[in-house]
C-alpha atoms as a PDB file:
ATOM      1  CA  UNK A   1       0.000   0.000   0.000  1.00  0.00           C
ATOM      2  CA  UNK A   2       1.418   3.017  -0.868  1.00  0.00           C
ATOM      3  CA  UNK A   3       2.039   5.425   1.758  1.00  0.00           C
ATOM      4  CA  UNK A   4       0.308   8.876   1.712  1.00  0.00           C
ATOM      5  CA  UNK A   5       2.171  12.355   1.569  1.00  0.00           C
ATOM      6  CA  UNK A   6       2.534  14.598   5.005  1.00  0.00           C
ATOM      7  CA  UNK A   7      -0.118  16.700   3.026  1.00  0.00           C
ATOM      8  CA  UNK A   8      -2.885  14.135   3.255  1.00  0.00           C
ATOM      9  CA  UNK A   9      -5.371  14.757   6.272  1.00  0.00           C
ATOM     10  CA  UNK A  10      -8.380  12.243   7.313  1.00  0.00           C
ATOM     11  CA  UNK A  11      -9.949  14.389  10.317  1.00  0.00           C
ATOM     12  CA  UNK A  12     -13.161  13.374  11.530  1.00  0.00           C
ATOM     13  CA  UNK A  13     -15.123  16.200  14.321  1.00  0.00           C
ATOM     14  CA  UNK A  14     -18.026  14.867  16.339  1.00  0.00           C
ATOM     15  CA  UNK A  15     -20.680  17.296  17.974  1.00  0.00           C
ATOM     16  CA  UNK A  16     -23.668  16.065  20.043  1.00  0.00           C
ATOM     17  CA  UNK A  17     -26.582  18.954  20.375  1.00  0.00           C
ATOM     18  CA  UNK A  18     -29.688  18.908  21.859  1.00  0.00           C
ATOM     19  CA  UNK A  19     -31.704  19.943  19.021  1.00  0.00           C
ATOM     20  CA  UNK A  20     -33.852  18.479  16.232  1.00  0.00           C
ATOM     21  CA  UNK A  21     -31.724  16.652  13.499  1.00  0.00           C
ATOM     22  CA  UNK A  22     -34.200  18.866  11.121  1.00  0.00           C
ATOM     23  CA  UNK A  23     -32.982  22.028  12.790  1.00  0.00           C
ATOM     24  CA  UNK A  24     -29.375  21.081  12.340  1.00  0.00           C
ATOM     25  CA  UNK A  25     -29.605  19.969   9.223  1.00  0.00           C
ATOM     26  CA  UNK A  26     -31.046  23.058   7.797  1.00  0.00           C
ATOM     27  CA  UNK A  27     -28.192  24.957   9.642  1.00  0.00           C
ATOM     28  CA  UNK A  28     -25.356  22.589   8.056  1.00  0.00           C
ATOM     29  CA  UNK A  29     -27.225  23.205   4.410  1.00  0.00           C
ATOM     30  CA  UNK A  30     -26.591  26.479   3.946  1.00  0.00           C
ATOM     31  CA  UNK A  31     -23.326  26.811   4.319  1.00  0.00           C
ATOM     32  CA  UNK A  32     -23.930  30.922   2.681  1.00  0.00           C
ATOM     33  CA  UNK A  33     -25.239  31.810   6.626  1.00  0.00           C
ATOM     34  CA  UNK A  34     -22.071  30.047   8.703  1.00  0.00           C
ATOM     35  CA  UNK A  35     -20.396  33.138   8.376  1.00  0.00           C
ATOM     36  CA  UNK A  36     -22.799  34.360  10.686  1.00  0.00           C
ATOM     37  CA  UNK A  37     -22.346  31.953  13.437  1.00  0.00           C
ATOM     38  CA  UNK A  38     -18.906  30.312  12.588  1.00  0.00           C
ATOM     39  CA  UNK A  39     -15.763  31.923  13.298  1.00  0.00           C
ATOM     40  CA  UNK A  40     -13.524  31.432  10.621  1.00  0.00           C
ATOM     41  CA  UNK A  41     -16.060  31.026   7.811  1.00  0.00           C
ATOM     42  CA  UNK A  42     -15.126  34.291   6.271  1.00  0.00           C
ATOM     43  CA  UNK A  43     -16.972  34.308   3.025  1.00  0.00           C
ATOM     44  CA  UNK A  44     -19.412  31.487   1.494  1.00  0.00           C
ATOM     45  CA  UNK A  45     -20.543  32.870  -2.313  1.00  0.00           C
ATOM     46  CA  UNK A  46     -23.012  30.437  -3.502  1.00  0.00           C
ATOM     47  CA  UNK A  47     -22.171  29.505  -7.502  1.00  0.00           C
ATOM     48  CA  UNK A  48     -24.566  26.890  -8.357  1.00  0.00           C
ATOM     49  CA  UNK A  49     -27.642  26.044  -7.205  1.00  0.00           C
ATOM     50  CA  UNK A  50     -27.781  21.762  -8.035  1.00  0.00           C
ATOM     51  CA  UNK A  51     -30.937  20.132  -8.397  1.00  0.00           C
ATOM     52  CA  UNK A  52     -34.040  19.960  -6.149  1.00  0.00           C
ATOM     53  CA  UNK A  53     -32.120  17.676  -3.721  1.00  0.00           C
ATOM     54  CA  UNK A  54     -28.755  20.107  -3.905  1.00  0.00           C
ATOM     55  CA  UNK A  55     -26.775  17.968  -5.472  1.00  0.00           C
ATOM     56  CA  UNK A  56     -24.461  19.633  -7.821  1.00  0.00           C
ATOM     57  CA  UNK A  57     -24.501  22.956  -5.671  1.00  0.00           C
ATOM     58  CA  UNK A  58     -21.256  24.274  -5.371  1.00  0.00           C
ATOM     59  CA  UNK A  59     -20.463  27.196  -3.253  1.00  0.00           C
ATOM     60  CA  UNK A  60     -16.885  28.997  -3.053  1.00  0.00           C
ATOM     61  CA  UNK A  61     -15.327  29.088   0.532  1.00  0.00           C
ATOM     62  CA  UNK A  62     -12.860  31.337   2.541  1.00  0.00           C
ATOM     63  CA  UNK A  63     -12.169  29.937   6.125  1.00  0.00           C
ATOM     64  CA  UNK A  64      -9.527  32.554   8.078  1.00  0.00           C
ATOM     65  CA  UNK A  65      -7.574  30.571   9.849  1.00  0.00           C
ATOM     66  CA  UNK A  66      -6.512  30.643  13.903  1.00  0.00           C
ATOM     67  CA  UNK A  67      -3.174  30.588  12.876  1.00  0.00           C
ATOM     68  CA  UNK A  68      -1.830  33.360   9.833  1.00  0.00           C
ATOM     69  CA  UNK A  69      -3.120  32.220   6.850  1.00  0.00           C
ATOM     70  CA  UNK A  70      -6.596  31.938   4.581  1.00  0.00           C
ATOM     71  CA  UNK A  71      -7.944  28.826   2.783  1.00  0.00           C
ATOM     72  CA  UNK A  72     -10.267  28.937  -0.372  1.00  0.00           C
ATOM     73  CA  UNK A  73     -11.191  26.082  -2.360  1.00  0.00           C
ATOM     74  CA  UNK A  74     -14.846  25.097  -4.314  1.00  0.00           C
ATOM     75  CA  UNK A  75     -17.492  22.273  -2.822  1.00  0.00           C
ATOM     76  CA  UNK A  76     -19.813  19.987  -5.013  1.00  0.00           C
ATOM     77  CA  UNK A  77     -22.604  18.610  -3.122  1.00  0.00           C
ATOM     78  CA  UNK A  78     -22.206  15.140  -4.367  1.00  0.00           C
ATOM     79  CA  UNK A  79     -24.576  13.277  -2.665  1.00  0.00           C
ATOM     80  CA  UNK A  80     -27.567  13.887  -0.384  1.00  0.00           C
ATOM     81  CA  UNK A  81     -29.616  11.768   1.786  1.00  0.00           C
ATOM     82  CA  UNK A  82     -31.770  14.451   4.170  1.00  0.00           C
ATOM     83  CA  UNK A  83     -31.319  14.096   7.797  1.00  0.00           C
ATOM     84  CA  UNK A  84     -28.885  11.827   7.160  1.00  0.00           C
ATOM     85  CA  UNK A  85     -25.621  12.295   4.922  1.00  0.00           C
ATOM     86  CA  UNK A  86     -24.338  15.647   2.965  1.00  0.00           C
ATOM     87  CA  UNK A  87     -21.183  15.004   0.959  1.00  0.00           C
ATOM     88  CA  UNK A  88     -19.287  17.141  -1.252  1.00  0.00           C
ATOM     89  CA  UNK A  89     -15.646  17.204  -3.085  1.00  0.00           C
ATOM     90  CA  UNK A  90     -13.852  20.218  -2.937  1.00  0.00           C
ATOM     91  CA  UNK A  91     -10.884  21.650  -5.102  1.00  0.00           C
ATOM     92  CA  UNK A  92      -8.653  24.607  -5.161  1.00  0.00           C
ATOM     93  CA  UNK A  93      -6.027  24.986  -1.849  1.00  0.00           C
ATOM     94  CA  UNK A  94      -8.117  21.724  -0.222  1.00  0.00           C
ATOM     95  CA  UNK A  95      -8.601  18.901  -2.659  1.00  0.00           C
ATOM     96  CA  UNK A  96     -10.557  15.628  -1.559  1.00  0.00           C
ATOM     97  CA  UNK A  97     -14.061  15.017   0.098  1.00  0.00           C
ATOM     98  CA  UNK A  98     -16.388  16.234   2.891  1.00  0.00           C
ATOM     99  CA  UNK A  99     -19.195  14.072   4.729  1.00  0.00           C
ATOM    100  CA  UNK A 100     -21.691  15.182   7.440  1.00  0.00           C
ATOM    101  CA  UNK A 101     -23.569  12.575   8.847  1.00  0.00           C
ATOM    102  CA  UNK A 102     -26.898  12.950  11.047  1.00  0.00           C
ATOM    103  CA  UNK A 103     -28.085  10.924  13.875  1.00  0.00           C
ATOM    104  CA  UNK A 104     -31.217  11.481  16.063  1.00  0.00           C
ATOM    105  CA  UNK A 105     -30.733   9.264  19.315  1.00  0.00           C
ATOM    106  CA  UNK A 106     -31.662   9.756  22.739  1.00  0.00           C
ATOM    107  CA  UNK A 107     -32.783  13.162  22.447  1.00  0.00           C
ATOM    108  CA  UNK A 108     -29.710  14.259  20.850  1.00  0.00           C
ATOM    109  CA  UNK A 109     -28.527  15.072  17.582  1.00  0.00           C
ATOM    110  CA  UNK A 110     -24.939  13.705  16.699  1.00  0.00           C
ATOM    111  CA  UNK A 111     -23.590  15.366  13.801  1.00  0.00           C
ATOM    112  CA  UNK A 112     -20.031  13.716  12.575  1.00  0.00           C
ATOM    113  CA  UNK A 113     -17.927  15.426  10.006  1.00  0.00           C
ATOM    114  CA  UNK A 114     -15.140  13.329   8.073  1.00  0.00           C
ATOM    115  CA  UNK A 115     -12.913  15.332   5.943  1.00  0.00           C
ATOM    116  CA  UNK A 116     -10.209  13.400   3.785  1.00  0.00           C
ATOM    117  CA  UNK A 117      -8.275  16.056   1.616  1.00  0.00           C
ATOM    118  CA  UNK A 118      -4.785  16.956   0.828  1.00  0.00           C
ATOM    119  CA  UNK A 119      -3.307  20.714   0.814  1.00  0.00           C
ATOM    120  CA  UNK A 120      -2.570  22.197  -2.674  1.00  0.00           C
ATOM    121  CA  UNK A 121      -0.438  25.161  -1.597  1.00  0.00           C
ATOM    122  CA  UNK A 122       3.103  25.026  -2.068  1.00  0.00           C
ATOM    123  CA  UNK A 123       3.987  26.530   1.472  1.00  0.00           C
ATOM    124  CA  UNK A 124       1.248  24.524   2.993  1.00  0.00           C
ATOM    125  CA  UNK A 125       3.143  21.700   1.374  1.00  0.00           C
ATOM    126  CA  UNK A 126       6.642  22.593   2.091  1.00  0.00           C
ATOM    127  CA  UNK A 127       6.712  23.370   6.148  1.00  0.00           C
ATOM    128  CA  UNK A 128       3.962  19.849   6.053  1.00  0.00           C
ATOM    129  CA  UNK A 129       6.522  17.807   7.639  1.00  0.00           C
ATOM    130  CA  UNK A 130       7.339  19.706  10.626  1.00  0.00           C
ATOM    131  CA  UNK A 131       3.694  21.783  10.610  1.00  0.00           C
ATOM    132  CA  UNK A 132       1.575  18.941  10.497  1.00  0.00           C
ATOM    133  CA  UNK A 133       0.412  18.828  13.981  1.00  0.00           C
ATOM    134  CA  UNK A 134      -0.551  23.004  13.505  1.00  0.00           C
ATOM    135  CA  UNK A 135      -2.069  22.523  10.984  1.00  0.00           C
ATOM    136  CA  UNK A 136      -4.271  19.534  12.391  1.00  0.00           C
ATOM    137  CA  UNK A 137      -4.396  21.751  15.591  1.00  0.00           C
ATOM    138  CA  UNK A 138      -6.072  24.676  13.634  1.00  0.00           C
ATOM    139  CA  UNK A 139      -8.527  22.684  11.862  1.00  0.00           C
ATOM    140  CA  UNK A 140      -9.610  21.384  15.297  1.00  0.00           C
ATOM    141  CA  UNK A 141      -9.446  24.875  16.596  1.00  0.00           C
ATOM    142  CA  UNK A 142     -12.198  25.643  13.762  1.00  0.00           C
ATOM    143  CA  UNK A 143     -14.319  23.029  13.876  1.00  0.00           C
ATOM    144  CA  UNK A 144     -14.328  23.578  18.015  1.00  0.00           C
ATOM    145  CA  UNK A 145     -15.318  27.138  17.071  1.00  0.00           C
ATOM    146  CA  UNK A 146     -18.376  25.913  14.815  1.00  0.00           C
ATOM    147  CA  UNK A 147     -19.517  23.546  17.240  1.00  0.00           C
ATOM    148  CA  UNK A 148     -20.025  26.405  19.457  1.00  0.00           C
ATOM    149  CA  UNK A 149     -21.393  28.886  17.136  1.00  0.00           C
ATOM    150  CA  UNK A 150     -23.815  26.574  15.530  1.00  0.00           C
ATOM    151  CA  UNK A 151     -25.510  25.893  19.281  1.00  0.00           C
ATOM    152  CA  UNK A 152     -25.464  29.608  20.170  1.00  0.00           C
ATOM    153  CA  UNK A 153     -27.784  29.523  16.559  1.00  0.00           C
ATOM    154  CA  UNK A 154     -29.205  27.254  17.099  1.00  0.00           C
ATOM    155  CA  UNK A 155     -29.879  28.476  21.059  1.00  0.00           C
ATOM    156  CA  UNK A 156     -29.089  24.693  21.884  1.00  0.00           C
ATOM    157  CA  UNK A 157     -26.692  23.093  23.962  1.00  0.00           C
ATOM    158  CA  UNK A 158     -23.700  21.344  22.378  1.00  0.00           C
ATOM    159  CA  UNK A 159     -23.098  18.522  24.471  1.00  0.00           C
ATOM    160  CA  UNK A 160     -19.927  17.048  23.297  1.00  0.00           C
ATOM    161  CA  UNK A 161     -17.326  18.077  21.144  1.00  0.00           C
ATOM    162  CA  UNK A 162     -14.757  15.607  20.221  1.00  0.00           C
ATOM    163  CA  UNK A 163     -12.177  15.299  16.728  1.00  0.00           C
ATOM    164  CA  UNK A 164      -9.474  12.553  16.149  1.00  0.00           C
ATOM    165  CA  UNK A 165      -7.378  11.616  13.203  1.00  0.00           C
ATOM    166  CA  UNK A 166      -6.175   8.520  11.656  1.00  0.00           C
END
């Protein structure tokens, strides 16, 4: 098996709310309002609608990051199953695939988000080696940060907040 680069990233976030999956959902499926509740989602310019079900939507992101730098790259909603799983592939300085998956259990609403891409940018690339762990740091560092914006939103409670990597 051949071994992947120091610019590959599989990072999966878990949050736990107690809110409706429905609410949730509709929060996570317009990603053109985050920048209202999700520090670090600087921009979100919607460029295609999709179909009925979104797939095909794309929408151009620019996340500032916690540590000195910005990130822009294009999602494709790929695949939609409502409640359940959004998935999209992105391109430009991230290039690879994001999933959101839903689950309604006990009165709370788990939402898990894998994200399997590899940086594009040549600096990104170069300092890899020895940045890695920054760089996985900072992504952790946003997706703590949306966690916590998305329950002020959603005026829930976000009950558990937890990422790894593999």
């Amino acid at each position: 098996m051949r071994s992947q680069g120091s610019n590959h990233y599989h990072l999966t976030t878990l949050w736990q709310f107690d809110a409706p999956v429905e609410v949730v959902w509709e929060a996570i499926t317009h990603p053109e309002r985050w920048p209202d509740w999700w520090d670090g989602a600087e921009c979100v310019v919607a460029l295609d609608a999709g179909d009925a079900s979104g797939v095909g939507a794309r929408q151009r992101y620019t996340w500032k990051s916690v540590l000195p730098y910005r990130l822009t790259f294009v999602s494709r909603v790929t695949r939609v199953e409502p409640q359940r799983l959004l998935e999209g592939e992105v391109e430009g300085a991230l290039e690879g695939i994001g999933r959101w998956h839903f689950e309604r259990a006990a009165g709370l609403t788990t939402v898990r988000y894998e994200w399997r891409v590899r940086t594009t940018p040549w600096w990104m690339n170069l300092l890899a080696p020895l940045a890695r762990p920054l760089f996985r740091w900072n992504h952790d560092a946003l997706m703590r940060a949306g966690g916590r914006g998305l329950a002020r939103y959603l005026n829930a409670r976000l009950r558990a907040h937890t990422s790894w990597r593999s």
